[in-house]
PDB file of N, CA and C in Angstrom:
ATOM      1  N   UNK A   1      40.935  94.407  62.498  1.00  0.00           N
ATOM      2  CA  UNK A   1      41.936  95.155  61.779  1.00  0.00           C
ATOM      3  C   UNK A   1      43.301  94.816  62.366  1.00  0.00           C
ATOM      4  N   UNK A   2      44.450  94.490  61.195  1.00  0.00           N
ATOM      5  CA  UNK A   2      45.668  94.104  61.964  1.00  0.00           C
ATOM      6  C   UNK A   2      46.867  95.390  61.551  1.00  0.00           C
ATOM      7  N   UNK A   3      47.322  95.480  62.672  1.00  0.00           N
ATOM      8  CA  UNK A   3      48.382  96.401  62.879  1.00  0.00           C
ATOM      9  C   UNK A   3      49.670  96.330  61.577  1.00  0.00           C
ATOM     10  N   UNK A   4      49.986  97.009  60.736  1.00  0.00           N
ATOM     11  CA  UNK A   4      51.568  96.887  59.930  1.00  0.00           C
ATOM     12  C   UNK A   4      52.462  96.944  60.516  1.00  0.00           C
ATOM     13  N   UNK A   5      52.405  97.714  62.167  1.00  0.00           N
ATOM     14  CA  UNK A   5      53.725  97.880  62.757  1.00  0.00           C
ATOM     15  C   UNK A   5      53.768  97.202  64.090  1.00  0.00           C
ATOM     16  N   UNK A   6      53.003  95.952  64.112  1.00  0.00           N
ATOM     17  CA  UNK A   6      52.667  95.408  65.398  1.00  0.00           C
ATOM     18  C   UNK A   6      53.814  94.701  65.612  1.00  0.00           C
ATOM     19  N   UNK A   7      54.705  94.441  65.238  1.00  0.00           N
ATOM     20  CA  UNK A   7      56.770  94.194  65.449  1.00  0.00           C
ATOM     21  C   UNK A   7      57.548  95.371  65.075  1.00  0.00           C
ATOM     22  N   UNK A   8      57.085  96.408  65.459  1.00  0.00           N
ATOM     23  CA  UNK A   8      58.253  97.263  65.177  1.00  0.00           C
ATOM     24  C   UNK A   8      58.562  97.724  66.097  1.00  0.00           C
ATOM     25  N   UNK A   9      59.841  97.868  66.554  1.00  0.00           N
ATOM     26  CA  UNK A   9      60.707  98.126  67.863  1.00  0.00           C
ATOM     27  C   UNK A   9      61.158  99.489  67.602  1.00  0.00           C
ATOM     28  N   UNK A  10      61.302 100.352  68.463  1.00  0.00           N
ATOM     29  CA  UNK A  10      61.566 101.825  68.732  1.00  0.00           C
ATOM     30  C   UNK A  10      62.513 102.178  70.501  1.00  0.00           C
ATOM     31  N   UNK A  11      63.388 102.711  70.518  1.00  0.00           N
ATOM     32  CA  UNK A  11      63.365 103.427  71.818  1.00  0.00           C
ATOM     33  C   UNK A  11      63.143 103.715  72.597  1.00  0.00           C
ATOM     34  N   UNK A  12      61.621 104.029  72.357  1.00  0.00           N
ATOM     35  CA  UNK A  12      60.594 104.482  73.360  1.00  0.00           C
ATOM     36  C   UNK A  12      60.093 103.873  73.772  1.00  0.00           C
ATOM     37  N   UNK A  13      59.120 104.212  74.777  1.00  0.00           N
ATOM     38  CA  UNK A  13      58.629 102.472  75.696  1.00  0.00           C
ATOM     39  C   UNK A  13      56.781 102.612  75.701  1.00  0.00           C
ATOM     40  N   UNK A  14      56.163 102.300  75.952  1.00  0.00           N
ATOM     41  CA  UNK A  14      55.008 101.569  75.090  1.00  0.00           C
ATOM     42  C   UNK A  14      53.837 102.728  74.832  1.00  0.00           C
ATOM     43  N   UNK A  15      54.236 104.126  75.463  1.00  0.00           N
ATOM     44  CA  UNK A  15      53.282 105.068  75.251  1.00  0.00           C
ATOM     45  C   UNK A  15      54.232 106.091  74.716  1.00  0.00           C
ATOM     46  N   UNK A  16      55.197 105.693  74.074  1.00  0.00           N
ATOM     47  CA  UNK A  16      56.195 106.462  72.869  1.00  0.00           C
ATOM     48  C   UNK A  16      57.136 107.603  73.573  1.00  0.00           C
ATOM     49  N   UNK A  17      57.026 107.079  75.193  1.00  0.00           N
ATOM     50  CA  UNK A  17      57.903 108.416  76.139  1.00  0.00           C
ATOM     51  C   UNK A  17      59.579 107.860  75.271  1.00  0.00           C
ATOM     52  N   UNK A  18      60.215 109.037  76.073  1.00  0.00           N
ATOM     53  CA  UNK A  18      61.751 108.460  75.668  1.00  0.00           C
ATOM     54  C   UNK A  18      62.065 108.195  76.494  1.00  0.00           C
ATOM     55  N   UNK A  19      63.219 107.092  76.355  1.00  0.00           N
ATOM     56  CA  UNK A  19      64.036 106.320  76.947  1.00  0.00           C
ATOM     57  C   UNK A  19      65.067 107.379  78.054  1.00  0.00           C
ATOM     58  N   UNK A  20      65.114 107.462  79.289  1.00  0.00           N
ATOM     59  CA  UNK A  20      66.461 108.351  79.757  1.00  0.00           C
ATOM     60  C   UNK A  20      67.551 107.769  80.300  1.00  0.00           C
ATOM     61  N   UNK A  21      68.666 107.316  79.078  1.00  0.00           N
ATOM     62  CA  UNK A  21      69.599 106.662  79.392  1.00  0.00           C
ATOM     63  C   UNK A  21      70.890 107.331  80.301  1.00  0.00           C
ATOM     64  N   UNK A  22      70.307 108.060  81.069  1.00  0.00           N
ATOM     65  CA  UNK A  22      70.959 108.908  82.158  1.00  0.00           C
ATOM     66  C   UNK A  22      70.115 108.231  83.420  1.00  0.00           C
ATOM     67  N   UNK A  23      69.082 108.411  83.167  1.00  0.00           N
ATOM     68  CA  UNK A  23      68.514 107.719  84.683  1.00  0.00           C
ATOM     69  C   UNK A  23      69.292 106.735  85.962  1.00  0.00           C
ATOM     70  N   UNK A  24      69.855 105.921  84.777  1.00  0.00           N
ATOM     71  CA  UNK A  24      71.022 104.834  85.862  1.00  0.00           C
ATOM     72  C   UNK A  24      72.544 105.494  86.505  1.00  0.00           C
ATOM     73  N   UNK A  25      72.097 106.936  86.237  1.00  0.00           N
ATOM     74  CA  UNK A  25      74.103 107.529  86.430  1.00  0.00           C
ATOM     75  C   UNK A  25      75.021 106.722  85.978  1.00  0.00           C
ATOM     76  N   UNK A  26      74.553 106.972  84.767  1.00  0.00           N
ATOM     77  CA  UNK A  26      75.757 105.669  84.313  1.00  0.00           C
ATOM     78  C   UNK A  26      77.401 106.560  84.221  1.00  0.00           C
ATOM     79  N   UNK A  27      76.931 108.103  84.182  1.00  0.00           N
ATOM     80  CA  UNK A  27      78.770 109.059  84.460  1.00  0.00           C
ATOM     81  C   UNK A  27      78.891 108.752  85.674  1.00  0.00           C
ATOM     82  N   UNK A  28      80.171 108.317  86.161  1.00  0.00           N
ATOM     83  CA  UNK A  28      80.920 108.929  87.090  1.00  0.00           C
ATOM     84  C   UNK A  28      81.811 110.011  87.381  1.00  0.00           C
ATOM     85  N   UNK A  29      82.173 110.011  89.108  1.00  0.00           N
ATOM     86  CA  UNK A  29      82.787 111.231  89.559  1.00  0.00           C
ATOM     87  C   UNK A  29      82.485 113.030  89.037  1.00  0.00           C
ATOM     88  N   UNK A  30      80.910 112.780  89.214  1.00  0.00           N
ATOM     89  CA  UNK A  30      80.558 114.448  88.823  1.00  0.00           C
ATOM     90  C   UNK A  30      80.355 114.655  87.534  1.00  0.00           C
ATOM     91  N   UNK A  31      80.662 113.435  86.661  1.00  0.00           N
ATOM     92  CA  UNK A  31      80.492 113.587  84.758  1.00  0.00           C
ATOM     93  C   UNK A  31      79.018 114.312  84.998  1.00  0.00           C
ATOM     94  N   UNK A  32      78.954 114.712  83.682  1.00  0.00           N
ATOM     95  CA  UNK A  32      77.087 115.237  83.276  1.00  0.00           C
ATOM     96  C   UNK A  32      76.984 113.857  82.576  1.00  0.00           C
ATOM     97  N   UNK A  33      75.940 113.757  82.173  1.00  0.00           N
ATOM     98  CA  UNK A  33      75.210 112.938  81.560  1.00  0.00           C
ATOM     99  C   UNK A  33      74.260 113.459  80.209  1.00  0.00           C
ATOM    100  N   UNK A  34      74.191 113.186  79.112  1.00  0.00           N
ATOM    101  CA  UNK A  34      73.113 113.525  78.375  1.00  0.00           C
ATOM    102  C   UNK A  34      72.308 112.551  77.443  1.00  0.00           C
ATOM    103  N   UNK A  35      71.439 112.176  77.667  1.00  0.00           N
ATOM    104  CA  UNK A  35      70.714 111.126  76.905  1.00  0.00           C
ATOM    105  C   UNK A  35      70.819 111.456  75.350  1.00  0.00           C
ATOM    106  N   UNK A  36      70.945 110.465  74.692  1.00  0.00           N
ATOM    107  CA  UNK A  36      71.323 110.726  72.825  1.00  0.00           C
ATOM    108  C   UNK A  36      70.417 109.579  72.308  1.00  0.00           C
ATOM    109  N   UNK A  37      68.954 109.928  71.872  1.00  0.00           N
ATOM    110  CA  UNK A  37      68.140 108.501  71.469  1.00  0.00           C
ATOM    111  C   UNK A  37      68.246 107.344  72.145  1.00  0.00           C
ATOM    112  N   UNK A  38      69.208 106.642  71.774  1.00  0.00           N
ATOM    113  CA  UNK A  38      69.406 104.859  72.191  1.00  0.00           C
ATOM    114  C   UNK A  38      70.687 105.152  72.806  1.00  0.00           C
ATOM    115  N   UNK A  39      71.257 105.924  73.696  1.00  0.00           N
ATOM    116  CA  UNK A  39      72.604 106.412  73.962  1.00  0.00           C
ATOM    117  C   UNK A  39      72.677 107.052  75.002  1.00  0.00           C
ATOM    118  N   UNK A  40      73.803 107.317  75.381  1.00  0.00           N
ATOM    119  CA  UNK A  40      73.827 108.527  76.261  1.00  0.00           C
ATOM    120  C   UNK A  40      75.541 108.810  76.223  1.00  0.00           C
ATOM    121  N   UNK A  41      75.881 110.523  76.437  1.00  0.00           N
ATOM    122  CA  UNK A  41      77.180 110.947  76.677  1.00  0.00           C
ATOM    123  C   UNK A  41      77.597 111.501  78.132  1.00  0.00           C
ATOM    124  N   UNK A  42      78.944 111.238  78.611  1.00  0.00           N
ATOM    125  CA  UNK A  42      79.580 111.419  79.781  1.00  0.00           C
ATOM    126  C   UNK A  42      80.511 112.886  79.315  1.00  0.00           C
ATOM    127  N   UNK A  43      80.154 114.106  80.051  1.00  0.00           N
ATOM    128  CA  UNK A  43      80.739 115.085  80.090  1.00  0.00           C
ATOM    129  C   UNK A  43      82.205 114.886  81.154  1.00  0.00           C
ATOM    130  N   UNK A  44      82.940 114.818  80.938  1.00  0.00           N
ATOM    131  CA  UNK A  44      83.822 114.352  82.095  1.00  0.00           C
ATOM    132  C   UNK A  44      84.391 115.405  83.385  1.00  0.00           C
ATOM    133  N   UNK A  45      84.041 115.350  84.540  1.00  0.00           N
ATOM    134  CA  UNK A  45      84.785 116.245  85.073  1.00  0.00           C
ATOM    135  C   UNK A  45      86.649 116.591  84.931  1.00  0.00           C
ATOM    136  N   UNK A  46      87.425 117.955  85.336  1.00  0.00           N
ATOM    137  CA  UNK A  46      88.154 118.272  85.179  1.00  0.00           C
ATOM    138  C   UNK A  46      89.425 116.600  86.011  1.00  0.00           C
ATOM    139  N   UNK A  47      90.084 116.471  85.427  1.00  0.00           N
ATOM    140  CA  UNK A  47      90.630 114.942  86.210  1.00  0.00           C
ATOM    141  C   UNK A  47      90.134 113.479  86.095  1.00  0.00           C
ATOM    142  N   UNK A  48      89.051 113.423  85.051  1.00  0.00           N
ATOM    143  CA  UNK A  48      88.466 111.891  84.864  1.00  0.00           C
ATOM    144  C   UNK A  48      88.411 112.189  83.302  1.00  0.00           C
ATOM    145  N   UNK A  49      88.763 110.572  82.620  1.00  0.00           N
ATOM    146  CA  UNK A  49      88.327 110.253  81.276  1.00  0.00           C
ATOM    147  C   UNK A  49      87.817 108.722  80.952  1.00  0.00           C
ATOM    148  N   UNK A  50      87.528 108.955  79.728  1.00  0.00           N
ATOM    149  CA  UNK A  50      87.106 107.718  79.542  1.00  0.00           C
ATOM    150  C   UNK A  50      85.477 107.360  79.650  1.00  0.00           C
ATOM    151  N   UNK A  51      84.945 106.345  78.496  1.00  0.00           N
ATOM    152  CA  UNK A  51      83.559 106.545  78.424  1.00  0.00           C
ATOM    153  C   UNK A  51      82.532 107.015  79.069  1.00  0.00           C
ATOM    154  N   UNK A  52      82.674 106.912  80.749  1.00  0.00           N
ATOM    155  CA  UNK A  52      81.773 106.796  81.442  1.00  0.00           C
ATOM    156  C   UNK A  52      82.563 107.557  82.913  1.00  0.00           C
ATOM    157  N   UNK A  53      83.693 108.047  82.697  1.00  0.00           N
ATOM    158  CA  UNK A  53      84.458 109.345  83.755  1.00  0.00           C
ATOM    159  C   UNK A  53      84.939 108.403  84.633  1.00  0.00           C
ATOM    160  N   UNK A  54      85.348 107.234  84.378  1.00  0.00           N
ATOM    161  CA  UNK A  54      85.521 106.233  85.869  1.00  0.00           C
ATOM    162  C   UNK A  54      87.184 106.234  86.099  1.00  0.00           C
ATOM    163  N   UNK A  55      87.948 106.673  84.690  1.00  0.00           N
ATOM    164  CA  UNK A  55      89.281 106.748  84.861  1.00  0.00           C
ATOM    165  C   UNK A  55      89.839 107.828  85.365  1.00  0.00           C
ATOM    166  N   UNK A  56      90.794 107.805  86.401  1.00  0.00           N
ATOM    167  CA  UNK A  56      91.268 108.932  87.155  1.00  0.00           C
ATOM    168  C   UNK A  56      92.665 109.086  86.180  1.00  0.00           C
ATOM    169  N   UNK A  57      93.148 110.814  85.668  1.00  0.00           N
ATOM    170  CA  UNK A  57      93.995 111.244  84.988  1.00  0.00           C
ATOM    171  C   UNK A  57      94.956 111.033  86.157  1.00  0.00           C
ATOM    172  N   UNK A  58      96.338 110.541  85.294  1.00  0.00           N
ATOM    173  CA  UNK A  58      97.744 110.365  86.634  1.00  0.00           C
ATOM    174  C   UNK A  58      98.225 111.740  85.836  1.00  0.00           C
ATOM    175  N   UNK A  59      97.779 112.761  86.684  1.00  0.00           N
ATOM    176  CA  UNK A  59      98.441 113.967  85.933  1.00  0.00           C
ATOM    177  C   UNK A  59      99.819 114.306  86.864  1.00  0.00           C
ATOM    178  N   UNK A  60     100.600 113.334  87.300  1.00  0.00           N
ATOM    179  CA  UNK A  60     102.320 113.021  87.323  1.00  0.00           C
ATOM    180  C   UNK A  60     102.989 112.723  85.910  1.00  0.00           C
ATOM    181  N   UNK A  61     102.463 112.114  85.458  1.00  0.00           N
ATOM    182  CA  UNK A  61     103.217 111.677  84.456  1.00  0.00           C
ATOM    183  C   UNK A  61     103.722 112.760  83.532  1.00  0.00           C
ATOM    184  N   UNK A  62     102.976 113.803  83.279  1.00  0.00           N
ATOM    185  CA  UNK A  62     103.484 115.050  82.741  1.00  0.00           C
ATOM    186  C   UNK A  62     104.204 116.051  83.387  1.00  0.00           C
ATOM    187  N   UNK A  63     104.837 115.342  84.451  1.00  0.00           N
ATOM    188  CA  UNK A  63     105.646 116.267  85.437  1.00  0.00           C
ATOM    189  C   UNK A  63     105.517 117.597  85.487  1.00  0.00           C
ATOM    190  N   UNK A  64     104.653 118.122  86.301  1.00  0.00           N
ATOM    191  CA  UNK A  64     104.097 119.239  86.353  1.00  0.00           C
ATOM    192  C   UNK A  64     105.169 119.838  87.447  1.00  0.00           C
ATOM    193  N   UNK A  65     105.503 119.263  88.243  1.00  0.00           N
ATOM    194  CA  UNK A  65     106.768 119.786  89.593  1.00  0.00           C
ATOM    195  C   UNK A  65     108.149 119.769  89.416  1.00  0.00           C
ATOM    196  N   UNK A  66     108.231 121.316  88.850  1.00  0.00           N
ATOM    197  CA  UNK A  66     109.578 121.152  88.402  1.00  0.00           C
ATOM    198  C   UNK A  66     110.409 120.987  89.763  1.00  0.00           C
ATOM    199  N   UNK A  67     109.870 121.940  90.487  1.00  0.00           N
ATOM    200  CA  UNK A  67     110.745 121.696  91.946  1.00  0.00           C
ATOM    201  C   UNK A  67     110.367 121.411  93.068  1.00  0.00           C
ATOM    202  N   UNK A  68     110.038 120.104  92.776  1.00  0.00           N
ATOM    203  CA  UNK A  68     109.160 119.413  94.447  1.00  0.00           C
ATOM    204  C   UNK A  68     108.891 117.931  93.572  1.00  0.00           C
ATOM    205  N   UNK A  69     107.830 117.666  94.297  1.00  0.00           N
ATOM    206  CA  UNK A  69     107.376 116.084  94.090  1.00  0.00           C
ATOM    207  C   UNK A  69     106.192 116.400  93.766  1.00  0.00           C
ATOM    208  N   UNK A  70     104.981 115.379  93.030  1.00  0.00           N
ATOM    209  CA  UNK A  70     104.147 115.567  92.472  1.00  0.00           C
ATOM    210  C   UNK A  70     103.285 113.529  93.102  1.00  0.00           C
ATOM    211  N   UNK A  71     102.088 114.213  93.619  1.00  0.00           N
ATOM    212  CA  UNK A  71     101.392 113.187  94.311  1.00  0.00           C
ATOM    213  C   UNK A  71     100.337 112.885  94.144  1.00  0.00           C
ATOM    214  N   UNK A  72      99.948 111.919  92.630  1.00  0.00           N
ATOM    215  CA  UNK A  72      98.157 111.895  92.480  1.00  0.00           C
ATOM    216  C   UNK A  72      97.507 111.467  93.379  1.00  0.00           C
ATOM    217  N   UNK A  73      96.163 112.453  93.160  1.00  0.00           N
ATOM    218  CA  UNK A  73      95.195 112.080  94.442  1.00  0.00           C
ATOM    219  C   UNK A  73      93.828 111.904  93.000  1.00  0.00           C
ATOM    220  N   UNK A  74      92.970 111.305  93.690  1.00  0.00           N
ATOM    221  CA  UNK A  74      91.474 110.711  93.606  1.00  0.00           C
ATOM    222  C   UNK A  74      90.861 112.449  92.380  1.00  0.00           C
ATOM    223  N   UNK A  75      91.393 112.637  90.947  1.00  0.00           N
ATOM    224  CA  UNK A  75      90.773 113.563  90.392  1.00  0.00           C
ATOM    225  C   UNK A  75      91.974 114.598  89.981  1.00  0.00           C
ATOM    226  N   UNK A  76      92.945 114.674  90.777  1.00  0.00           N
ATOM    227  CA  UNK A  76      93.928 115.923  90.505  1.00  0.00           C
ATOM    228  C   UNK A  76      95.320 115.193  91.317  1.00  0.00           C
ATOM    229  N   UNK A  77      96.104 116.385  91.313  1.00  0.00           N
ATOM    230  CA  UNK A  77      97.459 115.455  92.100  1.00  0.00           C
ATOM    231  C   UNK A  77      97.882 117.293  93.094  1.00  0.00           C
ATOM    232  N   UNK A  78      99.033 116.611  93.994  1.00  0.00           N
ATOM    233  CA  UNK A  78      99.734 117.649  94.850  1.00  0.00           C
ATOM    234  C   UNK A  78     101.229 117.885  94.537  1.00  0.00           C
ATOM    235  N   UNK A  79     101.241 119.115  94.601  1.00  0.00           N
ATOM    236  CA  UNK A  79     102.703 119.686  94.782  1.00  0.00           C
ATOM    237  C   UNK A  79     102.953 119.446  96.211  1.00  0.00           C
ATOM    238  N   UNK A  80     104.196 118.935  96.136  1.00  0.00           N
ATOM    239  CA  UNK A  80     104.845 119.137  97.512  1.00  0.00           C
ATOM    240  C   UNK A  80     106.392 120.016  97.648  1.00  0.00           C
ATOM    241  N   UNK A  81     106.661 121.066  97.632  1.00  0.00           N
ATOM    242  CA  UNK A  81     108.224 121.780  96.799  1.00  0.00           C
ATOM    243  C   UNK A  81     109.205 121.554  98.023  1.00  0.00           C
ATOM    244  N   UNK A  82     110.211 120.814  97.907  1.00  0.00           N
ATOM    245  CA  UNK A  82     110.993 120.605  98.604  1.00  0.00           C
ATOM    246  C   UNK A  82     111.898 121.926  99.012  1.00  0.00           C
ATOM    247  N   UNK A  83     112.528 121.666  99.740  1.00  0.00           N
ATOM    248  CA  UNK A  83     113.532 123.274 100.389  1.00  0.00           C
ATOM    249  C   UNK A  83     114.802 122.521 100.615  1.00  0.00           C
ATOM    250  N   UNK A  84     115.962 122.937 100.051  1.00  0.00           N
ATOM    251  CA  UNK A  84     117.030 122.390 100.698  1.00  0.00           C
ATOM    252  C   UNK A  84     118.075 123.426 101.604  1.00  0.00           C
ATOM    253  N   UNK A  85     117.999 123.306 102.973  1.00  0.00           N
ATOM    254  CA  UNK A  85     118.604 124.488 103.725  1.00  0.00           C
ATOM    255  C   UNK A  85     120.326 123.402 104.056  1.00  0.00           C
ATOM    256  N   UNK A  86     120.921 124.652 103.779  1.00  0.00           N
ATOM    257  CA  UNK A  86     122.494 124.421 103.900  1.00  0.00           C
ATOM    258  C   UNK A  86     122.824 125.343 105.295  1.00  0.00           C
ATOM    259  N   UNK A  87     123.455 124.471 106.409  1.00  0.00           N
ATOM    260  CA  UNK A  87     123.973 124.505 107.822  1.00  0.00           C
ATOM    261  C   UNK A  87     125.582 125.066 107.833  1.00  0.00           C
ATOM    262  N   UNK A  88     125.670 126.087 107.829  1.00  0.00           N
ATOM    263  CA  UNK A  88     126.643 126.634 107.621  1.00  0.00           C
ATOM    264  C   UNK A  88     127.821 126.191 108.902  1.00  0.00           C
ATOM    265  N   UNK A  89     129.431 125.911 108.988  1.00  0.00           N
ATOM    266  CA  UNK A  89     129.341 126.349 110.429  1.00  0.00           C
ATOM    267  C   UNK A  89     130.464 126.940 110.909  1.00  0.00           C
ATOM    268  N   UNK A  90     130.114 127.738 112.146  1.00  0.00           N
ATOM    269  CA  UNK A  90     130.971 128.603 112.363  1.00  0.00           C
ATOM    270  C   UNK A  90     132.770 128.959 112.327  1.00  0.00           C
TER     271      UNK A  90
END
């Protein structure tokens, strides 16, 4: 007896499990991961974008420091608020 579907290709691997295209961590920096059939999605943590979370947000560029300096770091950035003291003199 010959098979009708003895070339038919599927997702699944030879005892019809599913594929877990999360298995390889393919998110970075803390992304979730969720397998989608032949797919998978990157939840991105707060400070990463981009397919797979590998891009770090330059959240300077939206000048968040009105009064100081603003210093991206690895996910988020720093305030630094400057002080300007005036030396009076006697």
């Amino acid at each position: 007896m010959t098979s009708a579907l003895a070339n038919y290709a599927t997702e699944a691997g030879q005892h019809c499990e599913l594929q877990d295209h999360c298995a390889s961590n393919p998110c970075r920096n803390g992304a979730d991961c969720t397998s989608l059939g032949n797919s998978y999605k990157c939840k991105c943590s707060p400070g990463f974008i981009g397919p797979t979370c590998s891009e770090d947000i330059v959240e300077c560029r939206s000048a968040p420091c009105v009064h100081g300096r603003c210093f991206n770091t690895h996910g988020s950035y720093k305030k630094v608020i400057l002080y300007a003291l005036s030396i009076m003199k006697p």
